[in-house]
PDB file of N, CA and C in Angstrom:
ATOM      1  N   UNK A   1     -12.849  -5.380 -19.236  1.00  0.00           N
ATOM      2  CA  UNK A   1     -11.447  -5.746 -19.274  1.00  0.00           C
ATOM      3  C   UNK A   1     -11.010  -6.347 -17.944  1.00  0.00           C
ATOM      4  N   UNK A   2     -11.513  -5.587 -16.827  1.00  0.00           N
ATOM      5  CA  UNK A   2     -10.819  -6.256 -15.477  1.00  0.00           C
ATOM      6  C   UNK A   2     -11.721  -7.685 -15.380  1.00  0.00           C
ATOM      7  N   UNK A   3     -12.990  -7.943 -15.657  1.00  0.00           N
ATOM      8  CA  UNK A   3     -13.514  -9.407 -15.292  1.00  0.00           C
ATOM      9  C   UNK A   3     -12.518 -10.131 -16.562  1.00  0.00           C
ATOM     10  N   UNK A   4     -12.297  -9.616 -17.849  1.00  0.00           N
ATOM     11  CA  UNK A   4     -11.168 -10.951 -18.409  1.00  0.00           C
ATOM     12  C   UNK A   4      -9.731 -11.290 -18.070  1.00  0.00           C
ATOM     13  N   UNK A   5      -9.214 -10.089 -17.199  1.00  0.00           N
ATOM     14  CA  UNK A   5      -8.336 -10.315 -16.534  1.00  0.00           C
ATOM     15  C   UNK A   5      -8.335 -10.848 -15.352  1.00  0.00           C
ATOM     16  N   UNK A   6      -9.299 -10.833 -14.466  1.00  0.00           N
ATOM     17  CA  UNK A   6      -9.512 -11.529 -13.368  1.00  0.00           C
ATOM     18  C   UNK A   6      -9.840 -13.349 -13.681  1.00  0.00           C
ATOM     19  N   UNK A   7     -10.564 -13.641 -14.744  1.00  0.00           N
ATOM     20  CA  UNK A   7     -11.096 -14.771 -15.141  1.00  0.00           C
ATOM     21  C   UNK A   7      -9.566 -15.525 -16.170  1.00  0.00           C
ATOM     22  N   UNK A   8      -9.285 -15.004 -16.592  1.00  0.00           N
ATOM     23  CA  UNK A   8      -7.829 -15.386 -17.391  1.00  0.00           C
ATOM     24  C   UNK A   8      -6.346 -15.878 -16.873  1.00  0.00           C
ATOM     25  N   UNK A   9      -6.667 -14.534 -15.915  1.00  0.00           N
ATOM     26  CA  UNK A   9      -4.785 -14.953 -15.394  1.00  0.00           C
ATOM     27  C   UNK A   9      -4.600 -15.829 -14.355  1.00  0.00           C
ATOM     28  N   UNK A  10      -5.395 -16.181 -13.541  1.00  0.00           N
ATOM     29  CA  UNK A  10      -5.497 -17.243 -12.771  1.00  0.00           C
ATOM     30  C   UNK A  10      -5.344 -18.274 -13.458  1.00  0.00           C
ATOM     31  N   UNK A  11      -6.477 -18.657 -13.878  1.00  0.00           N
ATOM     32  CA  UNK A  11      -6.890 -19.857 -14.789  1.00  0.00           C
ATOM     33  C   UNK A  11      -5.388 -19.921 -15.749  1.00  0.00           C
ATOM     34  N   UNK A  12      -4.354 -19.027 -16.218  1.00  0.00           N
ATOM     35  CA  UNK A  12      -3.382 -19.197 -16.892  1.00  0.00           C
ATOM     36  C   UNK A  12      -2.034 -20.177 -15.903  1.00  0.00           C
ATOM     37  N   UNK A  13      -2.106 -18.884 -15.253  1.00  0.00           N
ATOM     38  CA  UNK A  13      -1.412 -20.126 -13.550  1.00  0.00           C
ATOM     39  C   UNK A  13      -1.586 -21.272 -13.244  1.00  0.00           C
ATOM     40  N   UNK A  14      -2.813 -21.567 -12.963  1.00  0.00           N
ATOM     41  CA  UNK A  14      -2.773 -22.745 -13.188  1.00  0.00           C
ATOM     42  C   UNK A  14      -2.530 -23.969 -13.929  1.00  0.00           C
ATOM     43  N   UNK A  15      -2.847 -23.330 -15.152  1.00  0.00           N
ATOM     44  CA  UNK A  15      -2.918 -24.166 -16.307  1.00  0.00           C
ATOM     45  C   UNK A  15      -1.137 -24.357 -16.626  1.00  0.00           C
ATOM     46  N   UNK A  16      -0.584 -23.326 -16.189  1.00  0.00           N
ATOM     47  CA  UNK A  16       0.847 -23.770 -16.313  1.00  0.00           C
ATOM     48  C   UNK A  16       1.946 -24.795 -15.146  1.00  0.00           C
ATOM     49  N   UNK A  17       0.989 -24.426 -13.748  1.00  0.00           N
ATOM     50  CA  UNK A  17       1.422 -25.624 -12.671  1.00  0.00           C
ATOM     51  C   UNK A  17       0.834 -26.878 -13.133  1.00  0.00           C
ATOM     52  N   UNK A  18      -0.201 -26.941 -13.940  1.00  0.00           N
ATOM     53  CA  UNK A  18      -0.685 -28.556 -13.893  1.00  0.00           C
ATOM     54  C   UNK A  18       0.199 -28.840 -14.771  1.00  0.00           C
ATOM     55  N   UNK A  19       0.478 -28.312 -15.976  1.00  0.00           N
ATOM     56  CA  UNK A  19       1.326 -28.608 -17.111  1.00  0.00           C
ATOM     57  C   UNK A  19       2.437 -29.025 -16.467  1.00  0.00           C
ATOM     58  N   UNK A  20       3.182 -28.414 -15.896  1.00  0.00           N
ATOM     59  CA  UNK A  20       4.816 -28.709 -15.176  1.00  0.00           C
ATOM     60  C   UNK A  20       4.374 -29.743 -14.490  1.00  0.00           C
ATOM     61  N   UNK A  21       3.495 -29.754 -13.716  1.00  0.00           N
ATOM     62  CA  UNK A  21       3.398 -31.349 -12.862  1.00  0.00           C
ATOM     63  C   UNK A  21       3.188 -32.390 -13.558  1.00  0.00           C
ATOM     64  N   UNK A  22       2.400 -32.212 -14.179  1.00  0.00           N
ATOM     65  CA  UNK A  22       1.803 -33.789 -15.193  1.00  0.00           C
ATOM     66  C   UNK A  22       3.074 -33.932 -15.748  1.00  0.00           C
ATOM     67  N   UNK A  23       3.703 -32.928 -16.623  1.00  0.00           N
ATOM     68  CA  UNK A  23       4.781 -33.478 -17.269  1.00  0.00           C
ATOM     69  C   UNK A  23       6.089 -33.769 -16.705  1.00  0.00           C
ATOM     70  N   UNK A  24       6.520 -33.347 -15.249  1.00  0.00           N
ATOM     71  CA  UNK A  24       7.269 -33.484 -14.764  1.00  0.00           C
ATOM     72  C   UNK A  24       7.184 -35.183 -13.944  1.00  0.00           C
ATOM     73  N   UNK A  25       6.071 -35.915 -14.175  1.00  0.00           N
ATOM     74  CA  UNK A  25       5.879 -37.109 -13.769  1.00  0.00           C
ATOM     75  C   UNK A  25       5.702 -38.122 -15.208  1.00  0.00           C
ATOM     76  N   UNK A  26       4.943 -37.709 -16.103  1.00  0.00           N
ATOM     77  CA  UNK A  26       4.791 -38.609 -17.287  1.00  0.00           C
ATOM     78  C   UNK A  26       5.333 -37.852 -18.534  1.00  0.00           C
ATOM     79  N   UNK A  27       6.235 -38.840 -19.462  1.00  0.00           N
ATOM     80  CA  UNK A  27       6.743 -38.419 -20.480  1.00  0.00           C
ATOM     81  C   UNK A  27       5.564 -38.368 -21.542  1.00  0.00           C
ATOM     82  N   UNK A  28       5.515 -37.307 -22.431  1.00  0.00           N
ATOM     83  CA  UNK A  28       5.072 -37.090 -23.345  1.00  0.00           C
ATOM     84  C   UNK A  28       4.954 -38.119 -24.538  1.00  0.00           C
ATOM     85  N   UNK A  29       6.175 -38.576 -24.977  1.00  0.00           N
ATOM     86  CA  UNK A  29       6.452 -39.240 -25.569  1.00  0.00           C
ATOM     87  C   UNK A  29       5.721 -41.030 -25.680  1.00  0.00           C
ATOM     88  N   UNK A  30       5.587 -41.566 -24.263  1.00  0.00           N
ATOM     89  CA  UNK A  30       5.464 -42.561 -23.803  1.00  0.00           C
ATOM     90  C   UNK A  30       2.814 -42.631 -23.520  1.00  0.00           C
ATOM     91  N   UNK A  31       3.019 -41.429 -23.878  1.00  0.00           N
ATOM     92  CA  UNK A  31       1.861 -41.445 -23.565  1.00  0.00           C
ATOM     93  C   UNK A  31       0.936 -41.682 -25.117  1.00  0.00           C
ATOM     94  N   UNK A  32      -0.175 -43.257 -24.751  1.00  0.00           N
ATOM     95  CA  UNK A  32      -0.343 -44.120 -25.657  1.00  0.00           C
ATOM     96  C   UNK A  32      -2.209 -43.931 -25.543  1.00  0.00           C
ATOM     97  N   UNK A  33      -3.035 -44.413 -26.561  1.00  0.00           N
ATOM     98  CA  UNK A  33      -3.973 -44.262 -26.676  1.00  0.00           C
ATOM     99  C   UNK A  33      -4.249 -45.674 -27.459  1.00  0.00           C
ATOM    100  N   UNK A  34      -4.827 -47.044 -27.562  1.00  0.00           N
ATOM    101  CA  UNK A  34      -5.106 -47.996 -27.921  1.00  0.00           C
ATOM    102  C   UNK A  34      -3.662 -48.461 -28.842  1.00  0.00           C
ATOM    103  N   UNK A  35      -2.701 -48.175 -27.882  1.00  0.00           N
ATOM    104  CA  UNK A  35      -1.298 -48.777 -29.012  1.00  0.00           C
ATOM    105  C   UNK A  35      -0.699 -47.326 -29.762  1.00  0.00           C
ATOM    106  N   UNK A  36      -1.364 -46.453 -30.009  1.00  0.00           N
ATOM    107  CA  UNK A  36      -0.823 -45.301 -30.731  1.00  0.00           C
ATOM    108  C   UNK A  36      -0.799 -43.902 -30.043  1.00  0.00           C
ATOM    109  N   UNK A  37       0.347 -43.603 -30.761  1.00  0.00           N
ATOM    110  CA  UNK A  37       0.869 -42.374 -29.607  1.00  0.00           C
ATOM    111  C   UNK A  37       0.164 -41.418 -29.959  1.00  0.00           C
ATOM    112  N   UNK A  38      -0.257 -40.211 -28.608  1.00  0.00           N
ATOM    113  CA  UNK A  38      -1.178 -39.527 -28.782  1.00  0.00           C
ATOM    114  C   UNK A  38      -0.691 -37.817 -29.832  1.00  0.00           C
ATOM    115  N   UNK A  39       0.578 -37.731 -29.420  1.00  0.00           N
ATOM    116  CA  UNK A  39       1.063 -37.036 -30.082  1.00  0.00           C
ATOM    117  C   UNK A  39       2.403 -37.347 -30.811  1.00  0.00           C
ATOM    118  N   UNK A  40       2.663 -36.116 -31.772  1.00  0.00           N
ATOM    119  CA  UNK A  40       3.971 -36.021 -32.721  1.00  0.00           C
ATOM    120  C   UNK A  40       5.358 -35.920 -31.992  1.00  0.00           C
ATOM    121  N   UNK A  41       5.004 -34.945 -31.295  1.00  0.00           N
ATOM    122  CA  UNK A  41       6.426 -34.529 -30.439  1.00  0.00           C
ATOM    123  C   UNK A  41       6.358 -33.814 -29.151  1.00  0.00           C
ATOM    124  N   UNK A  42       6.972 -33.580 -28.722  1.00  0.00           N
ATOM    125  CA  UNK A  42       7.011 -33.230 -27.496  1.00  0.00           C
ATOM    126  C   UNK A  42       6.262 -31.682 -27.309  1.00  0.00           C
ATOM    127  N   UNK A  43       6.692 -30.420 -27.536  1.00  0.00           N
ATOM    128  CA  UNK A  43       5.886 -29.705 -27.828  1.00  0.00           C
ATOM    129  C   UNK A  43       4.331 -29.448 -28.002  1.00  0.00           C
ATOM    130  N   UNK A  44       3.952 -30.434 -29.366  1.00  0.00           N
ATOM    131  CA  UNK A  44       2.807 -30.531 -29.387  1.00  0.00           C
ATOM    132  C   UNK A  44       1.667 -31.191 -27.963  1.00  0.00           C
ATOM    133  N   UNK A  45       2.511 -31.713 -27.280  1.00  0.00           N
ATOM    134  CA  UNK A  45       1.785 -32.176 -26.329  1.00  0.00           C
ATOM    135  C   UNK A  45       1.592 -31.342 -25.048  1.00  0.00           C
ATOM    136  N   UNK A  46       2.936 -30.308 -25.225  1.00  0.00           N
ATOM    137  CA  UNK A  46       3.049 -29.784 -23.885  1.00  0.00           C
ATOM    138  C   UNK A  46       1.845 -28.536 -24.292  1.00  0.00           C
ATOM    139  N   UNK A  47       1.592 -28.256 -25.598  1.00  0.00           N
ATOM    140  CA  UNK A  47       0.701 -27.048 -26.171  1.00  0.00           C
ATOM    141  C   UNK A  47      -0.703 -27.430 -25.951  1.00  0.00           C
ATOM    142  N   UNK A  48      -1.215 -28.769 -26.106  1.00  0.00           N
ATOM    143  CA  UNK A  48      -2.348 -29.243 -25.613  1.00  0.00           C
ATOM    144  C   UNK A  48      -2.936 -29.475 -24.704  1.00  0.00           C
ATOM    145  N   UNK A  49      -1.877 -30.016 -24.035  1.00  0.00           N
ATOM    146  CA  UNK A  49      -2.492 -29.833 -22.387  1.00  0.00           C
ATOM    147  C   UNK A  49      -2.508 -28.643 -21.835  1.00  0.00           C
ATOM    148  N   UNK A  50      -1.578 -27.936 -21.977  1.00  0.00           N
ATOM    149  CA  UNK A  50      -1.629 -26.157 -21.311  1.00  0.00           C
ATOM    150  C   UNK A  50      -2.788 -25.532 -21.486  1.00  0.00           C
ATOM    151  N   UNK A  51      -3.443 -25.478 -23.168  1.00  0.00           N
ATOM    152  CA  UNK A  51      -4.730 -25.209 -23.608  1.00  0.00           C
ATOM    153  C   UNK A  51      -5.699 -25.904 -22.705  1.00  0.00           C
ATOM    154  N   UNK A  52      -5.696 -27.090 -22.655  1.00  0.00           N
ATOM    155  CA  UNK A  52      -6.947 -28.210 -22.177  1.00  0.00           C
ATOM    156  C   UNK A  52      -6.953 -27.247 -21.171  1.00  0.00           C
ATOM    157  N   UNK A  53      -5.955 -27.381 -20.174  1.00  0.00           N
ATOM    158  CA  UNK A  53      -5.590 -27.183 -18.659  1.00  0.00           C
ATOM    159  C   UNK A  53      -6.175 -25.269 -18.677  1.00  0.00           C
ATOM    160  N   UNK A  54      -5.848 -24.807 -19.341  1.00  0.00           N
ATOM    161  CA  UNK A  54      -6.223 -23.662 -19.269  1.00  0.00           C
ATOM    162  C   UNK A  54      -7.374 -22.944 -19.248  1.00  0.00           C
ATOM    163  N   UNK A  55      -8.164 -24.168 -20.127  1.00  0.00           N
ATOM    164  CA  UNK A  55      -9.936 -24.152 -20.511  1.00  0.00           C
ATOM    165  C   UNK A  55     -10.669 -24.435 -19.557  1.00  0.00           C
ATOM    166  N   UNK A  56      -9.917 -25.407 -18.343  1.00  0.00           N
ATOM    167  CA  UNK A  56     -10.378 -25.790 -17.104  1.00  0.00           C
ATOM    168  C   UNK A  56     -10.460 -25.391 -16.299  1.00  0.00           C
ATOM    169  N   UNK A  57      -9.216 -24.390 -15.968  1.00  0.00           N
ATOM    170  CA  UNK A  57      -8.822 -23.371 -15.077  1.00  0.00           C
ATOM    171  C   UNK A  57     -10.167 -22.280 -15.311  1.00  0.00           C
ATOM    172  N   UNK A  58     -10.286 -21.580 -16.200  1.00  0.00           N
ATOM    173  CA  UNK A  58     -10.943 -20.968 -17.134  1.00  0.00           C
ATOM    174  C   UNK A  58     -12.186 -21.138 -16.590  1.00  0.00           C
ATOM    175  N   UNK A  59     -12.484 -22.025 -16.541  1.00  0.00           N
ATOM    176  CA  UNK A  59     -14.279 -22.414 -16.081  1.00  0.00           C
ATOM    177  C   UNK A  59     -14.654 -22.597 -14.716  1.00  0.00           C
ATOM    178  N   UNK A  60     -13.138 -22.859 -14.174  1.00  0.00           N
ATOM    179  CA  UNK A  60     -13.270 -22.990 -12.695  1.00  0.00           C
ATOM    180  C   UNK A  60     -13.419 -21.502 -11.732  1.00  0.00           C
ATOM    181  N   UNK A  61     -12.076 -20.747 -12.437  1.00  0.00           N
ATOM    182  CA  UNK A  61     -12.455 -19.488 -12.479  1.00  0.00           C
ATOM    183  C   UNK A  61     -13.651 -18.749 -12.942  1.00  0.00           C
ATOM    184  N   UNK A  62     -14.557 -18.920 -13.214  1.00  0.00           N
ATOM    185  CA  UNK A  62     -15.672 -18.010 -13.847  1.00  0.00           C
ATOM    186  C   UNK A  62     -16.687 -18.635 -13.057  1.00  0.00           C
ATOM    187  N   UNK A  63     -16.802 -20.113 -13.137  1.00  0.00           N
ATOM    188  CA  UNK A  63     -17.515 -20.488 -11.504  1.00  0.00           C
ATOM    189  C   UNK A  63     -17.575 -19.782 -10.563  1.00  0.00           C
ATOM    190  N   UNK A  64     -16.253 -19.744  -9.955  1.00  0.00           N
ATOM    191  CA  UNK A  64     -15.777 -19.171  -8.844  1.00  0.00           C
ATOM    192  C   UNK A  64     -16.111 -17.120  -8.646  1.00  0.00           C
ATOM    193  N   UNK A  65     -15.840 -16.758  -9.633  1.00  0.00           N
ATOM    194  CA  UNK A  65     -16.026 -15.723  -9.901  1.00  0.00           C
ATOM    195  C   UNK A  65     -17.944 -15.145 -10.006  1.00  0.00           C
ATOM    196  N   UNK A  66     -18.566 -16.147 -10.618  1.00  0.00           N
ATOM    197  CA  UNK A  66     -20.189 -15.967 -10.369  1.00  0.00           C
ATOM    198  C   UNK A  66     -20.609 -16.477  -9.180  1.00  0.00           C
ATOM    199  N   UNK A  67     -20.118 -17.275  -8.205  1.00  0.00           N
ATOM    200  CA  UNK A  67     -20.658 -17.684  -7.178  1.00  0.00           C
ATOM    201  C   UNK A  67     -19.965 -16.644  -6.035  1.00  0.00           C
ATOM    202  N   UNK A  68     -19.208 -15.597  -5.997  1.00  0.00           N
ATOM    203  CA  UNK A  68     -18.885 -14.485  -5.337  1.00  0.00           C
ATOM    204  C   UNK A  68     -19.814 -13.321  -5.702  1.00  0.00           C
ATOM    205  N   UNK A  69     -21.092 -13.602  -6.358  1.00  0.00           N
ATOM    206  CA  UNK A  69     -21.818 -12.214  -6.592  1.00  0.00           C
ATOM    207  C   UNK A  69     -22.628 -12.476  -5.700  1.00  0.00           C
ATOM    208  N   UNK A  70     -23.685 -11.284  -5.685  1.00  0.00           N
ATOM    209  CA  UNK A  70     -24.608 -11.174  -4.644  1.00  0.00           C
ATOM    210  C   UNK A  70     -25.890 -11.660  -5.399  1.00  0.00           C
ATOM    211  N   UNK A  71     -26.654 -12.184  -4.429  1.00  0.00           N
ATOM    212  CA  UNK A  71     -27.823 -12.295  -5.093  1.00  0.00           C
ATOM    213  C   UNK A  71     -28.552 -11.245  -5.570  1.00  0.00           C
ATOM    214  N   UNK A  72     -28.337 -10.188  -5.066  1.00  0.00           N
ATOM    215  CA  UNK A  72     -28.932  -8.643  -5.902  1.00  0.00           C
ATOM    216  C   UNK A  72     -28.078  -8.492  -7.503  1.00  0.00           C
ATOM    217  N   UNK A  73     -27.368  -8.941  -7.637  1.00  0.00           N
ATOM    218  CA  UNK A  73     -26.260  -8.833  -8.574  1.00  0.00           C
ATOM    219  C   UNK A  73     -26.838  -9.884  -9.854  1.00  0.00           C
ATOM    220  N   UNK A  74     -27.133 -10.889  -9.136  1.00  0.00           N
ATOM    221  CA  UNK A  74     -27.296 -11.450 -10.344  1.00  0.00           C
ATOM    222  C   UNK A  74     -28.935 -11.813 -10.827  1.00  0.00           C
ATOM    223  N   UNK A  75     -30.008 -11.196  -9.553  1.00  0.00           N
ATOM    224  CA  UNK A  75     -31.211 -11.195 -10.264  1.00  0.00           C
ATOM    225  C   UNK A  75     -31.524  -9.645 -10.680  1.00  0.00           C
ATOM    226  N   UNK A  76     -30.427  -8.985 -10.070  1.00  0.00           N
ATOM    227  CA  UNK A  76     -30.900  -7.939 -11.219  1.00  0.00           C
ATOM    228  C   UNK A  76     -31.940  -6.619 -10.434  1.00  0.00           C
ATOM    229  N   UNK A  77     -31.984  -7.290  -9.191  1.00  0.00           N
ATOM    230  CA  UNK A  77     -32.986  -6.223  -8.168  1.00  0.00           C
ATOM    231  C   UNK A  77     -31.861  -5.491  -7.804  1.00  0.00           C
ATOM    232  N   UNK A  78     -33.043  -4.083  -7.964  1.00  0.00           N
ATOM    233  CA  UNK A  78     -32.241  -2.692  -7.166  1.00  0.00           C
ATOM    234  C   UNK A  78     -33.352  -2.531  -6.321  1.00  0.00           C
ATOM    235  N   UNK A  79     -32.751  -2.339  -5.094  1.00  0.00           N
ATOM    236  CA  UNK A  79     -33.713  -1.779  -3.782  1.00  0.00           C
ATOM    237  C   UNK A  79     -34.011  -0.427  -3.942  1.00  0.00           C
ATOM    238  N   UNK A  80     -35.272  -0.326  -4.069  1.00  0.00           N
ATOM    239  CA  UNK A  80     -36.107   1.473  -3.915  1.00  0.00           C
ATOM    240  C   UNK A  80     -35.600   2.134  -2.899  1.00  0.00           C
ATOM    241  N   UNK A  81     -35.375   3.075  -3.413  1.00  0.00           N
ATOM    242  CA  UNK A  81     -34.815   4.635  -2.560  1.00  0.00           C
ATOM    243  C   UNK A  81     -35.256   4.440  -1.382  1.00  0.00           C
ATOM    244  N   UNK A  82     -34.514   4.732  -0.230  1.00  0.00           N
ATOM    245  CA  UNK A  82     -35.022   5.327   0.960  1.00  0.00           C
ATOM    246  C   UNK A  82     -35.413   6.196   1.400  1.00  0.00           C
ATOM    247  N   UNK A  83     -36.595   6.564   2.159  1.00  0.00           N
ATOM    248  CA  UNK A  83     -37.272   8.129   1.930  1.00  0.00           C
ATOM    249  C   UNK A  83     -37.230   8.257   3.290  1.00  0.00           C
ATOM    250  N   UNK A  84     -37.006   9.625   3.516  1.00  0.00           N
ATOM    251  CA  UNK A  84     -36.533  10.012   5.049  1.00  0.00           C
ATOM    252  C   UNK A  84     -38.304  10.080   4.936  1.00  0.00           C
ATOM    253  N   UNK A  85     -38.655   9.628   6.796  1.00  0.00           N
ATOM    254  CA  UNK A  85     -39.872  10.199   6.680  1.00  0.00           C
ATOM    255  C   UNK A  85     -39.980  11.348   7.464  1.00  0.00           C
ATOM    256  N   UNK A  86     -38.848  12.353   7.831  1.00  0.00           N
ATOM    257  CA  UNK A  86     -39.626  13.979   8.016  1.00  0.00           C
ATOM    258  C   UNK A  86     -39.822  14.824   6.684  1.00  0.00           C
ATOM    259  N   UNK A  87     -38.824  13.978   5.228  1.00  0.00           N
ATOM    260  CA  UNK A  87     -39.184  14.590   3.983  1.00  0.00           C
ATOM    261  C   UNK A  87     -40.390  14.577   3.975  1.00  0.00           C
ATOM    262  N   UNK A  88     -41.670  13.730   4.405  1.00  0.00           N
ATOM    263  CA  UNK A  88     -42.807  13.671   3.882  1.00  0.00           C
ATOM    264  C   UNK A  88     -44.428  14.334   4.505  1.00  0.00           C
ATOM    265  N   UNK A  89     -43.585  14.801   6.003  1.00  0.00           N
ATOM    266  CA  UNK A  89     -44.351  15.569   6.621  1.00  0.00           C
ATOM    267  C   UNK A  89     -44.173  16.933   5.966  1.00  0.00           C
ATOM    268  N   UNK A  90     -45.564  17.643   6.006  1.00  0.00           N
ATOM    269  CA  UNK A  90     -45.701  18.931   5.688  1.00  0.00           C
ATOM    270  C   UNK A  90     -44.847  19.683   7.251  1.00  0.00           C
ATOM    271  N   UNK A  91     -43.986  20.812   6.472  1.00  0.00           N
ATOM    272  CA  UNK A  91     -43.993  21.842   7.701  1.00  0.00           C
ATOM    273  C   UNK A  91     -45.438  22.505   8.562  1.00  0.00           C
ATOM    274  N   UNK A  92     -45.024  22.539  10.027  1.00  0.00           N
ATOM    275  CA  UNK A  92     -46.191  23.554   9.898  1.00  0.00           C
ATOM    276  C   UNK A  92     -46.197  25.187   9.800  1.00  0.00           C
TER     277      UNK A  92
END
């Protein structure tokens, strides 16, 4: 639960600043694809990009999040016990 919350809510943040920026510079409406508009209405567009934007965030985060492990972490080695060595002398 805490790595999908760590990997999620960021990536949600973001995905909602890019949204406000992009759309706070280009109208929805006005945005064209070979002559035809890419979306229905306004909404629908602001719901697609948030998603897109969110999927991006999303991956950037989980990048980010696997390249903060250790290399013990992610091949999977555990270092053997440490053995005192007066445990291994006999008393006399």
């Amino acid at each position: 639960m805490k790595k999908s919350i760590l990997l999620f809510w960021p990536s949600f943040i973001i995905a909602v600043l890019a949204t406000t920026v992009f759309y706070s510079i280009f109208d929805p409406e006005e945005l064209t694809l070979h002559g035809k508009t890419l979306f229905a209405d306004k909404l629908t567009a602001y719901s697609v990009f948030l998603l897109i934007s969110w999927l991006f965030g999303a991956l950037n985060t989980a990048i980010v999040l696997l390249l903060e492990k250790s290399s013990r972490e992610l091949n999977g080695f555990e270092a053997p016990p440490v053995v005192d060595s007066d445990e291994d002398t006999p008393l006399p």
